[in-house]
N, C-alpha and C. Protein backbone atom coordinates (compact mmCIF):
# COMPACT_ATOMS: atom_id res chain seq x y z
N UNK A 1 87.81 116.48 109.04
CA UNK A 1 88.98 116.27 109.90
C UNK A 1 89.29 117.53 110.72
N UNK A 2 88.26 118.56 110.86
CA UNK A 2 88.71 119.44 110.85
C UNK A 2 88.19 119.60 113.04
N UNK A 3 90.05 120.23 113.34
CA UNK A 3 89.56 119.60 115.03
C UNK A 3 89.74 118.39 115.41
N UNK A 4 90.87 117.67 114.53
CA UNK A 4 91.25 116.56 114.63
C UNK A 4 92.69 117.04 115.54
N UNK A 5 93.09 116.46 116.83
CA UNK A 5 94.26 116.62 117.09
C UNK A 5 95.20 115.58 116.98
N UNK A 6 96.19 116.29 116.75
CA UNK A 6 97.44 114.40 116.12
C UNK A 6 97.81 114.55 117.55
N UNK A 7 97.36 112.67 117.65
CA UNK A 7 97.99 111.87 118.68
C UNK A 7 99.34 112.16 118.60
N UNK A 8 99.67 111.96 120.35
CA UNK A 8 100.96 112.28 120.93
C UNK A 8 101.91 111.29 120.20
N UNK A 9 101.85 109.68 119.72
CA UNK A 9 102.22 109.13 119.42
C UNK A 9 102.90 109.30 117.80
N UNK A 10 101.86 109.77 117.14
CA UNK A 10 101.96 109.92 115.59
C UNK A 10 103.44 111.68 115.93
N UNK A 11 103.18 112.42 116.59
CA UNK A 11 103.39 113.57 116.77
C UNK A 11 105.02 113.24 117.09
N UNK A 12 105.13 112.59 118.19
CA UNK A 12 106.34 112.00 118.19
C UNK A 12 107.22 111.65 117.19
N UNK A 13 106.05 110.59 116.57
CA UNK A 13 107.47 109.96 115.37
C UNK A 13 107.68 111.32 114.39
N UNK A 14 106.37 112.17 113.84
CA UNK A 14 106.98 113.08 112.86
C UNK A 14 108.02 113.91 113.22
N UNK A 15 108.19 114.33 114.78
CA UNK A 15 109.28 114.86 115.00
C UNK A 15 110.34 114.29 115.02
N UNK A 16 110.69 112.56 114.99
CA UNK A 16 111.89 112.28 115.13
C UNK A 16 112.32 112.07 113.91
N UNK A 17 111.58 111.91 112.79
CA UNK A 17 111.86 111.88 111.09
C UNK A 17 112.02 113.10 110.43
N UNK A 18 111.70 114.04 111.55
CA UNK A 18 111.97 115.30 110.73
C UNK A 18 113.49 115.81 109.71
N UNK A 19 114.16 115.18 110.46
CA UNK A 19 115.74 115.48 110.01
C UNK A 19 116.15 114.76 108.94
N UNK A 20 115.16 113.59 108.66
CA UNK A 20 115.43 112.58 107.44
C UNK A 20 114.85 113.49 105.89
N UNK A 21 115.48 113.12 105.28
CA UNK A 21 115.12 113.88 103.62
C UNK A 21 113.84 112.59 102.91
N UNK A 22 114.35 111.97 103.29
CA UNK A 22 114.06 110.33 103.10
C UNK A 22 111.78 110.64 103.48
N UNK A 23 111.39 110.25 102.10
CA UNK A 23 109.62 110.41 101.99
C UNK A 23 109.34 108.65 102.84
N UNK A 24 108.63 109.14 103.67
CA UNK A 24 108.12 108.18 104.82
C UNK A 24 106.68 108.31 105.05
N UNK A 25 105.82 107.31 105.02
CA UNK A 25 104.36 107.48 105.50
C UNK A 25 104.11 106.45 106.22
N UNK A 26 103.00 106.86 107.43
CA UNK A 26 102.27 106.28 108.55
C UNK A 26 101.89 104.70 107.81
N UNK A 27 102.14 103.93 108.49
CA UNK A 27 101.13 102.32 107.36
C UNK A 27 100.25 102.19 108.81
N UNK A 28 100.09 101.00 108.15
CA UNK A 28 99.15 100.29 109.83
C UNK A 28 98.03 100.78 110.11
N UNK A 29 97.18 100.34 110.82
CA UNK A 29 96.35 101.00 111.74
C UNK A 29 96.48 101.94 111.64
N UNK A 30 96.73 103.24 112.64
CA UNK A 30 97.05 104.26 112.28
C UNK A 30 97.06 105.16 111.16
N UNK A 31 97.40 104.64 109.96
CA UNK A 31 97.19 105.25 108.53
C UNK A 31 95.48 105.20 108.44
N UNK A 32 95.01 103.93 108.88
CA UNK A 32 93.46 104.05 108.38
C UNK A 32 92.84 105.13 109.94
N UNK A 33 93.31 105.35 110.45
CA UNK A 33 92.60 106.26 111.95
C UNK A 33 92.64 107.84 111.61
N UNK A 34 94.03 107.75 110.74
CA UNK A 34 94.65 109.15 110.49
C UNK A 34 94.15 109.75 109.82
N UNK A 35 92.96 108.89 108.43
CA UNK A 35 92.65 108.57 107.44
C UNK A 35 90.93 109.00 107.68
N UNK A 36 90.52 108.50 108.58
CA UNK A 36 89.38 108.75 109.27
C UNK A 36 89.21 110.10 110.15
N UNK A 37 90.38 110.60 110.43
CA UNK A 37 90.30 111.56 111.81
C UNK A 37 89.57 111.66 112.79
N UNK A 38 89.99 110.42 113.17
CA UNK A 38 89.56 109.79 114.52
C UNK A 38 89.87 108.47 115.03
N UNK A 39 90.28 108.36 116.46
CA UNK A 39 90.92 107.34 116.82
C UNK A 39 89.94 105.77 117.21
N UNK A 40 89.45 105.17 116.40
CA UNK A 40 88.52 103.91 116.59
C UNK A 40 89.41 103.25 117.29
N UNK A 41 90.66 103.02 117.35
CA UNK A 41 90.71 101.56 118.80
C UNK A 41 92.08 101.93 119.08
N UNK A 42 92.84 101.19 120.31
CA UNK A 42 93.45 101.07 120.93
C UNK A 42 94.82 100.64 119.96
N UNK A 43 95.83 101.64 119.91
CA UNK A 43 97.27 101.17 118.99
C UNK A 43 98.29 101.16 119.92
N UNK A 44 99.07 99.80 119.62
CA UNK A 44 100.10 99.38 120.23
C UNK A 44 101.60 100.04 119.70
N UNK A 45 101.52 100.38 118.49
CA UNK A 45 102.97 100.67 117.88
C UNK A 45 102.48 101.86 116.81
N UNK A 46 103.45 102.18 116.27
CA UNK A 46 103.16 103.13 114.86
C UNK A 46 104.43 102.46 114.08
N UNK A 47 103.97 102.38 112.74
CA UNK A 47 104.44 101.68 111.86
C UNK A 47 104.60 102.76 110.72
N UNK A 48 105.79 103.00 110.08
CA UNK A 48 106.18 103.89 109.14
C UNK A 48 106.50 103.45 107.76
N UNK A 49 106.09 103.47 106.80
CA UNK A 49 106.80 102.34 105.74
C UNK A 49 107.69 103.66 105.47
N UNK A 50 108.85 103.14 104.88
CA UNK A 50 109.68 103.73 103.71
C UNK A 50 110.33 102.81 103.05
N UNK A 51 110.61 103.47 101.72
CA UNK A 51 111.21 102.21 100.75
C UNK A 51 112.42 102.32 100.74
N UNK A 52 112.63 100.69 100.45
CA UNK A 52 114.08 99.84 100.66
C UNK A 52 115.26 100.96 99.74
N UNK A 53 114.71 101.26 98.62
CA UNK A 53 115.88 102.03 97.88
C UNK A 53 116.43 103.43 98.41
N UNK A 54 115.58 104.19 99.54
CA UNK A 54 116.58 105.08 100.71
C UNK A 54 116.58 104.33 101.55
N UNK A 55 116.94 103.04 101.74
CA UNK A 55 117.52 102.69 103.01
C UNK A 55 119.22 103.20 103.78
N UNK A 56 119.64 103.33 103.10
CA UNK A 56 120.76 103.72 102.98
C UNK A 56 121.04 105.50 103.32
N UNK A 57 120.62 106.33 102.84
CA UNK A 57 120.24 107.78 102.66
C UNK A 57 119.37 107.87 104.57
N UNK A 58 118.64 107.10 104.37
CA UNK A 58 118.17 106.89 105.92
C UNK A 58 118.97 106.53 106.75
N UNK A 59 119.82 105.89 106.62
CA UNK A 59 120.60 105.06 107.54
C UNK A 59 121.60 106.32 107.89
N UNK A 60 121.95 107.00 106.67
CA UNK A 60 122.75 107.94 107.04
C UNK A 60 122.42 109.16 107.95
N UNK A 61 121.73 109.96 107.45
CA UNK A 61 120.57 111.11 108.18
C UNK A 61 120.26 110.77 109.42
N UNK A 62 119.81 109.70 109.75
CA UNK A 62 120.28 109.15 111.34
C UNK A 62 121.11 107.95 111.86
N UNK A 63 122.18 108.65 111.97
CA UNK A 63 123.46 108.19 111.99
C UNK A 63 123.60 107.76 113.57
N UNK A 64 122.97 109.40 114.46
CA UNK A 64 123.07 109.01 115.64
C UNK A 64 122.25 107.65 116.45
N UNK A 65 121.25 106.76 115.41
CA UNK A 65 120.50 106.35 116.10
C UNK A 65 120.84 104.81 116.31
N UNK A 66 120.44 104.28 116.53
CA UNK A 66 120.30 102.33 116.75
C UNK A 66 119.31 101.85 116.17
N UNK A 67 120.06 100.43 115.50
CA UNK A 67 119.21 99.69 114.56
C UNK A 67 119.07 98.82 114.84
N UNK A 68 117.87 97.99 114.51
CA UNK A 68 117.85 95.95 114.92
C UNK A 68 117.06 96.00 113.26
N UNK A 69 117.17 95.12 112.67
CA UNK A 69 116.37 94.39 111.56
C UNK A 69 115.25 93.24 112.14
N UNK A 70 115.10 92.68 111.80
CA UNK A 70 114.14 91.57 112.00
C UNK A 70 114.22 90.78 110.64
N UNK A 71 114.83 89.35 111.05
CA UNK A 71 115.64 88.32 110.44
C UNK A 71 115.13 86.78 110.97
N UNK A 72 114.35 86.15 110.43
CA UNK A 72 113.76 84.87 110.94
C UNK A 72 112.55 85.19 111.85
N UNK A 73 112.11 86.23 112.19
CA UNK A 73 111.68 86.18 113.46
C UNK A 73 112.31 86.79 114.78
N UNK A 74 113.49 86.74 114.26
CA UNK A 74 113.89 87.51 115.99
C UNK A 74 114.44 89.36 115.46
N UNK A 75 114.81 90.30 116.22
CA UNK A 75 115.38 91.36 116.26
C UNK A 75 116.83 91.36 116.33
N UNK A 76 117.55 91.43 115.61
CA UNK A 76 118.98 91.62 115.61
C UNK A 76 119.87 92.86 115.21
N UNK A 77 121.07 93.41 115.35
CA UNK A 77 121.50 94.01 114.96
C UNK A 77 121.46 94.80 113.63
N UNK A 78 121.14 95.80 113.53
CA UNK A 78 121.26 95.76 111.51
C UNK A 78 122.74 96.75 111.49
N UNK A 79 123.91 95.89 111.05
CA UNK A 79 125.19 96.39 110.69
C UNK A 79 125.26 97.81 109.78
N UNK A 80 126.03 98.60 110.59
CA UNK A 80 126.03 99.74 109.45
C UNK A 80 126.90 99.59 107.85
N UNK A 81 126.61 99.67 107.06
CA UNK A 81 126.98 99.17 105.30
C UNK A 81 126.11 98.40 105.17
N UNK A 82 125.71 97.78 105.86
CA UNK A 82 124.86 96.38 105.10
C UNK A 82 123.39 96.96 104.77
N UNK A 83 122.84 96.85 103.37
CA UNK A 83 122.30 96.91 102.46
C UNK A 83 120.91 95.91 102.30
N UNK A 84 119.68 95.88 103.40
CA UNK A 84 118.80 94.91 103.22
C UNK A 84 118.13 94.68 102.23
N UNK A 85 118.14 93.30 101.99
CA UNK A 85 117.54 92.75 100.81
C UNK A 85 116.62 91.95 100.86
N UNK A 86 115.06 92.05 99.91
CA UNK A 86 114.03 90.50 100.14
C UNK A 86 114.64 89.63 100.86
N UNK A 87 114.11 88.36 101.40
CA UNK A 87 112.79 89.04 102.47
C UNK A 87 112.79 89.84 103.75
N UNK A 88 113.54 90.39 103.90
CA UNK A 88 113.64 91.46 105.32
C UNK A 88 113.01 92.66 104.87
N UNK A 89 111.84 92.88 105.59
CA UNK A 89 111.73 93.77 105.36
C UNK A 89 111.32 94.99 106.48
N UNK A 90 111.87 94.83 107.29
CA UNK A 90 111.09 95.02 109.15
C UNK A 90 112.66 95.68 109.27
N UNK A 91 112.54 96.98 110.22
CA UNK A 91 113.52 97.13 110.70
C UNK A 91 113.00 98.37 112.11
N UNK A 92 113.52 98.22 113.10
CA UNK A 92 113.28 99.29 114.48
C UNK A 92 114.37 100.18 114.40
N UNK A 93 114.21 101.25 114.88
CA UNK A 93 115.21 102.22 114.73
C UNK A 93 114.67 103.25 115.97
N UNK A 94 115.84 103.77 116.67
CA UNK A 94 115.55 104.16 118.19
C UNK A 94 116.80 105.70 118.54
N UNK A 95 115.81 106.33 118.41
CA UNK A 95 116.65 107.72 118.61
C UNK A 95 117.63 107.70 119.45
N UNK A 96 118.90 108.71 119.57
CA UNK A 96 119.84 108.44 120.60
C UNK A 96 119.06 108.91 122.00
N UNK A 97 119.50 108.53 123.14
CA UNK A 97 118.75 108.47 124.53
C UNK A 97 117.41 108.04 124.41
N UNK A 98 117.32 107.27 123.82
CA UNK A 98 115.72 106.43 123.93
C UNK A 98 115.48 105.62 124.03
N UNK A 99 114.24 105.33 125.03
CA UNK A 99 114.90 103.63 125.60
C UNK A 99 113.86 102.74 124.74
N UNK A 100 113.77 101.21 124.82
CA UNK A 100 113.64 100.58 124.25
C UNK A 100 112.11 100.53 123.68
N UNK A 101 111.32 101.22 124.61
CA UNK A 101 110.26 101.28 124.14
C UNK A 101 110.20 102.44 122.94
N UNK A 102 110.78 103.22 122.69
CA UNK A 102 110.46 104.38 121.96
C UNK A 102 111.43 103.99 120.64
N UNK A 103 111.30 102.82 119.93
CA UNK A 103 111.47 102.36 118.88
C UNK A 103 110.85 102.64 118.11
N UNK A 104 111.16 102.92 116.81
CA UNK A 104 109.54 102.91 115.64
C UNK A 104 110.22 102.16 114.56
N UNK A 105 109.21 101.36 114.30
CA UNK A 105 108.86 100.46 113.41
C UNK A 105 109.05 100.75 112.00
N UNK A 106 109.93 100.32 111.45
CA UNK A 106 109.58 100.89 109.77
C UNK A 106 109.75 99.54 108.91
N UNK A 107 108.69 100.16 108.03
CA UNK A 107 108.38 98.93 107.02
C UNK A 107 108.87 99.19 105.86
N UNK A 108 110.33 98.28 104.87
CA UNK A 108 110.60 98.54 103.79
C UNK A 108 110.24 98.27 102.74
N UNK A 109 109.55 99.27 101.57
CA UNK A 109 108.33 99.08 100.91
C UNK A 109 109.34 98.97 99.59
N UNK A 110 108.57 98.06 98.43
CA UNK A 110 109.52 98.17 97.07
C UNK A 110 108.56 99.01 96.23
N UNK A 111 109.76 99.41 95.08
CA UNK A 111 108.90 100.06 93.76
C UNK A 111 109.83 99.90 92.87
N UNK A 112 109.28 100.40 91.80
CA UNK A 112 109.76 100.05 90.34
C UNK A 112 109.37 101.50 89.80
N UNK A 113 110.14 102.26 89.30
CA UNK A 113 109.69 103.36 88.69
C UNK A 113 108.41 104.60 89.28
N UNK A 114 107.36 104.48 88.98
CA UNK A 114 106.73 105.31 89.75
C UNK A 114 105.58 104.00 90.04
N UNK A 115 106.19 102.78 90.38
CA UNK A 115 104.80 101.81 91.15
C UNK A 115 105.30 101.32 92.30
N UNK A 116 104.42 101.11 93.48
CA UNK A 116 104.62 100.68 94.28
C UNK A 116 104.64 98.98 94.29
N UNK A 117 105.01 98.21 94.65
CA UNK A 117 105.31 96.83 94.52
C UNK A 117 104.78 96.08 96.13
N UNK A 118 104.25 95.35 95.73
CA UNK A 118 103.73 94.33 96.99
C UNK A 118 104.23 92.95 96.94
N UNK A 119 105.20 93.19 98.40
CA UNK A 119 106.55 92.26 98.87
C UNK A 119 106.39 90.77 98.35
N UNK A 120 104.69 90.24 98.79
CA UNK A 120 104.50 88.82 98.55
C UNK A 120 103.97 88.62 97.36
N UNK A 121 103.81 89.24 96.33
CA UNK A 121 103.50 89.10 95.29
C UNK A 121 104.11 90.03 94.08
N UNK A 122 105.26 90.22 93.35
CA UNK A 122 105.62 91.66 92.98
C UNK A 122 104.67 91.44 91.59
N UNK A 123 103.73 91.04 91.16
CA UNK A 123 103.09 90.99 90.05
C UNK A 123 101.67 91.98 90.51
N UNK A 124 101.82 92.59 91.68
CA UNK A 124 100.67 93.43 92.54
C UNK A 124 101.79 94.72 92.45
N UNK A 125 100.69 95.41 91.72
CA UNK A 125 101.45 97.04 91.92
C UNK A 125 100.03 97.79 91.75
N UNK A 126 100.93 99.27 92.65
CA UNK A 126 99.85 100.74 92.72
C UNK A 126 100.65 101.57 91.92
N UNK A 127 100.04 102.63 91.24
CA UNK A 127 101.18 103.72 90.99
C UNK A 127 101.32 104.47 92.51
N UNK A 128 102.25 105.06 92.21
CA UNK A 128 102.86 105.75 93.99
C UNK A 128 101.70 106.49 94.09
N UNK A 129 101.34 107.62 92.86
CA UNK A 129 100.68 108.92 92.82
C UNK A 129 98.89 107.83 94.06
N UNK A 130 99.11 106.96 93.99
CA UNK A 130 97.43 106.19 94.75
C UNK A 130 97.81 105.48 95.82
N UNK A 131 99.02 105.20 95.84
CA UNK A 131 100.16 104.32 97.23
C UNK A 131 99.71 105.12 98.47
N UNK A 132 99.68 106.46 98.38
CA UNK A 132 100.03 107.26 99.37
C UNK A 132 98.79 108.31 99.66
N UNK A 133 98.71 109.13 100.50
CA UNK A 133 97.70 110.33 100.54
C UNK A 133 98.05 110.87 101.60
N UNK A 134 97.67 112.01 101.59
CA UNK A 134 97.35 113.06 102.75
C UNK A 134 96.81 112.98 103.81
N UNK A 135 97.50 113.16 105.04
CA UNK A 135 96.77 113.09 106.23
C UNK A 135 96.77 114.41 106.97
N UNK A 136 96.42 114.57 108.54
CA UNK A 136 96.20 115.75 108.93
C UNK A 136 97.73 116.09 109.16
N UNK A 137 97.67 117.39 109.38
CA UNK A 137 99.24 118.52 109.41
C UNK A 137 100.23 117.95 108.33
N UNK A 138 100.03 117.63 107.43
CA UNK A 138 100.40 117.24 106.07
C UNK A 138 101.31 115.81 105.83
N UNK A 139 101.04 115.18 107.08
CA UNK A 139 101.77 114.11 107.14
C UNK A 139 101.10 112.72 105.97
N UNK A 140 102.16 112.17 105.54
CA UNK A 140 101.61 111.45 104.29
C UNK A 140 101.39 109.80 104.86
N UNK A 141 100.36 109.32 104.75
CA UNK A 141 99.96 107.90 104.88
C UNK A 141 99.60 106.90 103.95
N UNK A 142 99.81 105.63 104.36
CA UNK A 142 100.18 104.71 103.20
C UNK A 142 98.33 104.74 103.14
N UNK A 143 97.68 104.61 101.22
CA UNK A 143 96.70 104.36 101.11
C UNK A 143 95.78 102.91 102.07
N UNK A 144 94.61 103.38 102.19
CA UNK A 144 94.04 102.12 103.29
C UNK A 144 93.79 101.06 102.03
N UNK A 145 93.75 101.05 100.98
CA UNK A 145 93.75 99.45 100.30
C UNK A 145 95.19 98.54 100.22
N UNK A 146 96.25 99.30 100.69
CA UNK A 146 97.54 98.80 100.56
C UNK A 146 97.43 98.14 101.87
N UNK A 147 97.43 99.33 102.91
CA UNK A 147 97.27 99.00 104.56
C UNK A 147 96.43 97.71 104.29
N UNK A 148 95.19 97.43 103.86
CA UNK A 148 94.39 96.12 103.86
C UNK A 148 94.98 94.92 103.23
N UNK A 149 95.56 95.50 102.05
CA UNK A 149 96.09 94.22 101.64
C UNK A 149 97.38 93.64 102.54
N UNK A 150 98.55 94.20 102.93
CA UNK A 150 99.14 93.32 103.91
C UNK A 150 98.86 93.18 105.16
N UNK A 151 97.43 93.42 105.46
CA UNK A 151 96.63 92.97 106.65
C UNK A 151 95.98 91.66 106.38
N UNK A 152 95.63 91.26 105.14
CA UNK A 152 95.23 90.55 104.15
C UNK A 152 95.37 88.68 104.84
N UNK A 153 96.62 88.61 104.97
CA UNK A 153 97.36 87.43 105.06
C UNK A 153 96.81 86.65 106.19
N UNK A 154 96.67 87.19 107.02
CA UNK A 154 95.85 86.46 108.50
C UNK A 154 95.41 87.01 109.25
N UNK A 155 94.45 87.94 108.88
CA UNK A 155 93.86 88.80 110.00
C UNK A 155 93.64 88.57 111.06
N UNK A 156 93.51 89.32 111.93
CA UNK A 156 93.76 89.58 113.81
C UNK A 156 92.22 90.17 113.75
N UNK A 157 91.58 89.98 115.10
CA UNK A 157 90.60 91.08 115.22
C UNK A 157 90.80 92.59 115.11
N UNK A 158 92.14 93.18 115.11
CA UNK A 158 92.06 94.59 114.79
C UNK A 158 92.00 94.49 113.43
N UNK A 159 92.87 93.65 112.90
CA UNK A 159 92.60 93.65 111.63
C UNK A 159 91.22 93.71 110.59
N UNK A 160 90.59 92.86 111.38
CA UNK A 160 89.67 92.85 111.09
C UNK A 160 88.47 94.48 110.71
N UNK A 161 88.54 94.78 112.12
CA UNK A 161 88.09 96.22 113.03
C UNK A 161 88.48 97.24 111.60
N UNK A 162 89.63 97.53 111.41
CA UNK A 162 89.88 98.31 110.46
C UNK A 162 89.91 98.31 108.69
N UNK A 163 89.25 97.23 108.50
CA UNK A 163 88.69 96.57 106.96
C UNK A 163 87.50 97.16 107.39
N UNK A 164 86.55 96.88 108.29
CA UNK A 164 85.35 97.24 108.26
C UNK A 164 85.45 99.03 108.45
N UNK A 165 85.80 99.60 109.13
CA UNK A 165 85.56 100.97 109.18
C UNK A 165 86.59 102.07 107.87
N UNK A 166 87.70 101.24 107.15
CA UNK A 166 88.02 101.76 105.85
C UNK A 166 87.10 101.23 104.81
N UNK A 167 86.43 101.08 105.17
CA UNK A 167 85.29 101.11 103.47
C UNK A 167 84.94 102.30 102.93
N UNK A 168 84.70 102.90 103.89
CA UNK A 168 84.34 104.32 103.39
C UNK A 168 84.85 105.43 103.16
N UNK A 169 86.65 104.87 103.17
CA UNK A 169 87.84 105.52 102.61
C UNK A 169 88.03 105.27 101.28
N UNK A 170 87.72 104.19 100.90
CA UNK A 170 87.86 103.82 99.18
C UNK A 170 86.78 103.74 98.41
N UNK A 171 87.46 104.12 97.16
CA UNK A 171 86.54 104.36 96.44
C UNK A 171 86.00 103.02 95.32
N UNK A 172 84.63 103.10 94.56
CA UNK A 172 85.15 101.65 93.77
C UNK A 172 86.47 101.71 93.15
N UNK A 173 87.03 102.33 92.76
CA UNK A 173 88.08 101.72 92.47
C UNK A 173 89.32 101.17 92.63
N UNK A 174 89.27 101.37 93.87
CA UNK A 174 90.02 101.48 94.96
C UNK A 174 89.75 100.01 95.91
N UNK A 175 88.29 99.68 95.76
CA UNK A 175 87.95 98.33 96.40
C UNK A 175 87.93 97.60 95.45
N UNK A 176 87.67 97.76 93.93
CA UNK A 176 88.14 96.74 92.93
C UNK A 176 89.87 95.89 93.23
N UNK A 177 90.11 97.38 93.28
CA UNK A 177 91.92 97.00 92.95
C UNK A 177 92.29 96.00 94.11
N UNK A 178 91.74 96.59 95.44
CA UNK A 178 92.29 95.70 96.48
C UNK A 178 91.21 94.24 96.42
N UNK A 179 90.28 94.29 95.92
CA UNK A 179 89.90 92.94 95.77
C UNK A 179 90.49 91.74 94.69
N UNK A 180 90.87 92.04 93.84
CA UNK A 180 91.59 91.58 92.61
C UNK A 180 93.09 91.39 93.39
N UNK A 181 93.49 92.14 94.19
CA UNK A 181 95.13 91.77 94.58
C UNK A 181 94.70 90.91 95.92
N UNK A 182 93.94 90.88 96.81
CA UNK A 182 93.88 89.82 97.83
C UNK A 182 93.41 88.09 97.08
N UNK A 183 92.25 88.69 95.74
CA UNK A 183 91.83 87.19 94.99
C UNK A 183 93.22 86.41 94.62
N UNK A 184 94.04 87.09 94.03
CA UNK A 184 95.24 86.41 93.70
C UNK A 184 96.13 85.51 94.46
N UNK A 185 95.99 86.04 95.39
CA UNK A 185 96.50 84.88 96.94
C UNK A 185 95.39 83.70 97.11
N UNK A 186 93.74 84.37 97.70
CA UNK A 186 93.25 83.38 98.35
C UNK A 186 91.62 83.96 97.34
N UNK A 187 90.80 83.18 96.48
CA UNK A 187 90.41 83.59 95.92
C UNK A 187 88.93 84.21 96.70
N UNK A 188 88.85 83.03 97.47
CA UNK A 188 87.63 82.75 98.19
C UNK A 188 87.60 83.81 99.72
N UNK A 189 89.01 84.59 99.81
CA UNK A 189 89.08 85.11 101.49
C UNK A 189 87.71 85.89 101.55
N UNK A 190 87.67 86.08 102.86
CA UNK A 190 86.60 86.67 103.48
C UNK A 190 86.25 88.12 102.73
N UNK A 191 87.33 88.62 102.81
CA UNK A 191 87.31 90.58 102.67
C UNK A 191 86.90 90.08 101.07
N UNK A 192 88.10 89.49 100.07
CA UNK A 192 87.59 89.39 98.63
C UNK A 192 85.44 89.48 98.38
N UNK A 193 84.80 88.87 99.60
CA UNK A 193 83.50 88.25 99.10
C UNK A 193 82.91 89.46 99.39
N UNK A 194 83.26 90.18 100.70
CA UNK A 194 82.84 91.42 101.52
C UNK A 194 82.78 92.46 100.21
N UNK A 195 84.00 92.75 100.05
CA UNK A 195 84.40 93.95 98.70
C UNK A 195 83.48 93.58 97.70
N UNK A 196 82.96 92.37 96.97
CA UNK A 196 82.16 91.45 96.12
C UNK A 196 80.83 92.54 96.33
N UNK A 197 80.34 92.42 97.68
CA UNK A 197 78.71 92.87 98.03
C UNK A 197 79.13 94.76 98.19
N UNK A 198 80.12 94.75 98.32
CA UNK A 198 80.24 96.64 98.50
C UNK A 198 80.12 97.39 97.35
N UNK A 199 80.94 96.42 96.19
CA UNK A 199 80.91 97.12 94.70
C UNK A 199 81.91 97.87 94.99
């Protein structure tokens, strides 16, 4: 990674989270690029998970900013006190003087003690200490078997794009785990048979 420069995009959001206390990592796309150090395709958004239990602690720390949740499908207001709960788990948040495009995306992640919890299934857990890892200028990104698994559900051709070039981010055990948590949904999916021939 070394001579890797962080995109203007990624560079951005760490500066606007800087002021938050609140532990936040890159998900998405992006986590597996960041992950790679190097940019394989074209990203539309940056996606941040943090978990639901500092939502609040977040909410505060940027106080100055604007919120929408995402509720049915559409973007709405997210009221200050109010406390999101399953299934919301999407929320945009937009620095003061910033216009609508310069939203970032955050994804509210659950856990239980020191495991990470997966929204559509909570019988799917990571310990945190494997949830997460190191990326370049020390910024922390969500592991690429997590990133895969809620890519999992209906893959897109990027989706796709980035299963194939994180293989060689995980390790077997790492493609066990995420094969055993996608079998549980769909036994037969594509990636489950793929991971099958990778070992």
């Amino acid at each position: 990674m070394q001579g890797f420069v962080l995109p203007p995009e990624i560079a951005s959001v760490s500066s606007a989270l800087q002021v938050s206390t609140v532990p936040w990592a890159i998900a998405g796309g992006w986590a597996i690029d960041l992950a790679l150090g190097q940019v394989t395709r074209p990203h539309h958004d940056v996606d941040v998970a943090v978990f639901r239990a500092d939502q609040a602690t977040l909410r505060a720390e940027l106080a100055g900013w604007t919120f929408e949740m995402v509720r049915d499908g559409e973007r709405v207001p997210w009221p200050t006190g109010v406390l999101l709960e399953p299934p919301v788990f999407e929320i945009y948040g937009r620095p003061p003087d910033a216009g609508p495009a310069s939203a970032i995306e955050l994804l509210l992640d659950d856990r239980a003690g020191d495991e990470w919890i997966y929204r559509r299934d909570p019988a799917v857990r990571r310990p945190l200490k494997l949830a997460q890892r190191c990326g370049p200028a020390g910024i922390q990104l969500v592991a690429p078997e997590i990133v895969l698994l809620c890519k999992s559900k209906a893959p897109r051709a990027q989706d796709e794009h980035d299963f194939a070039v994180a293989l060689e981010l995980m390790d077997a055990e790492a493609r066990a785990w995420l094969r055993s948590a996608i079998a549980r949904m769909e036994s037969r999916h594509a990636w489950v048979i793929r991971l099958e021939r990778a070992g």
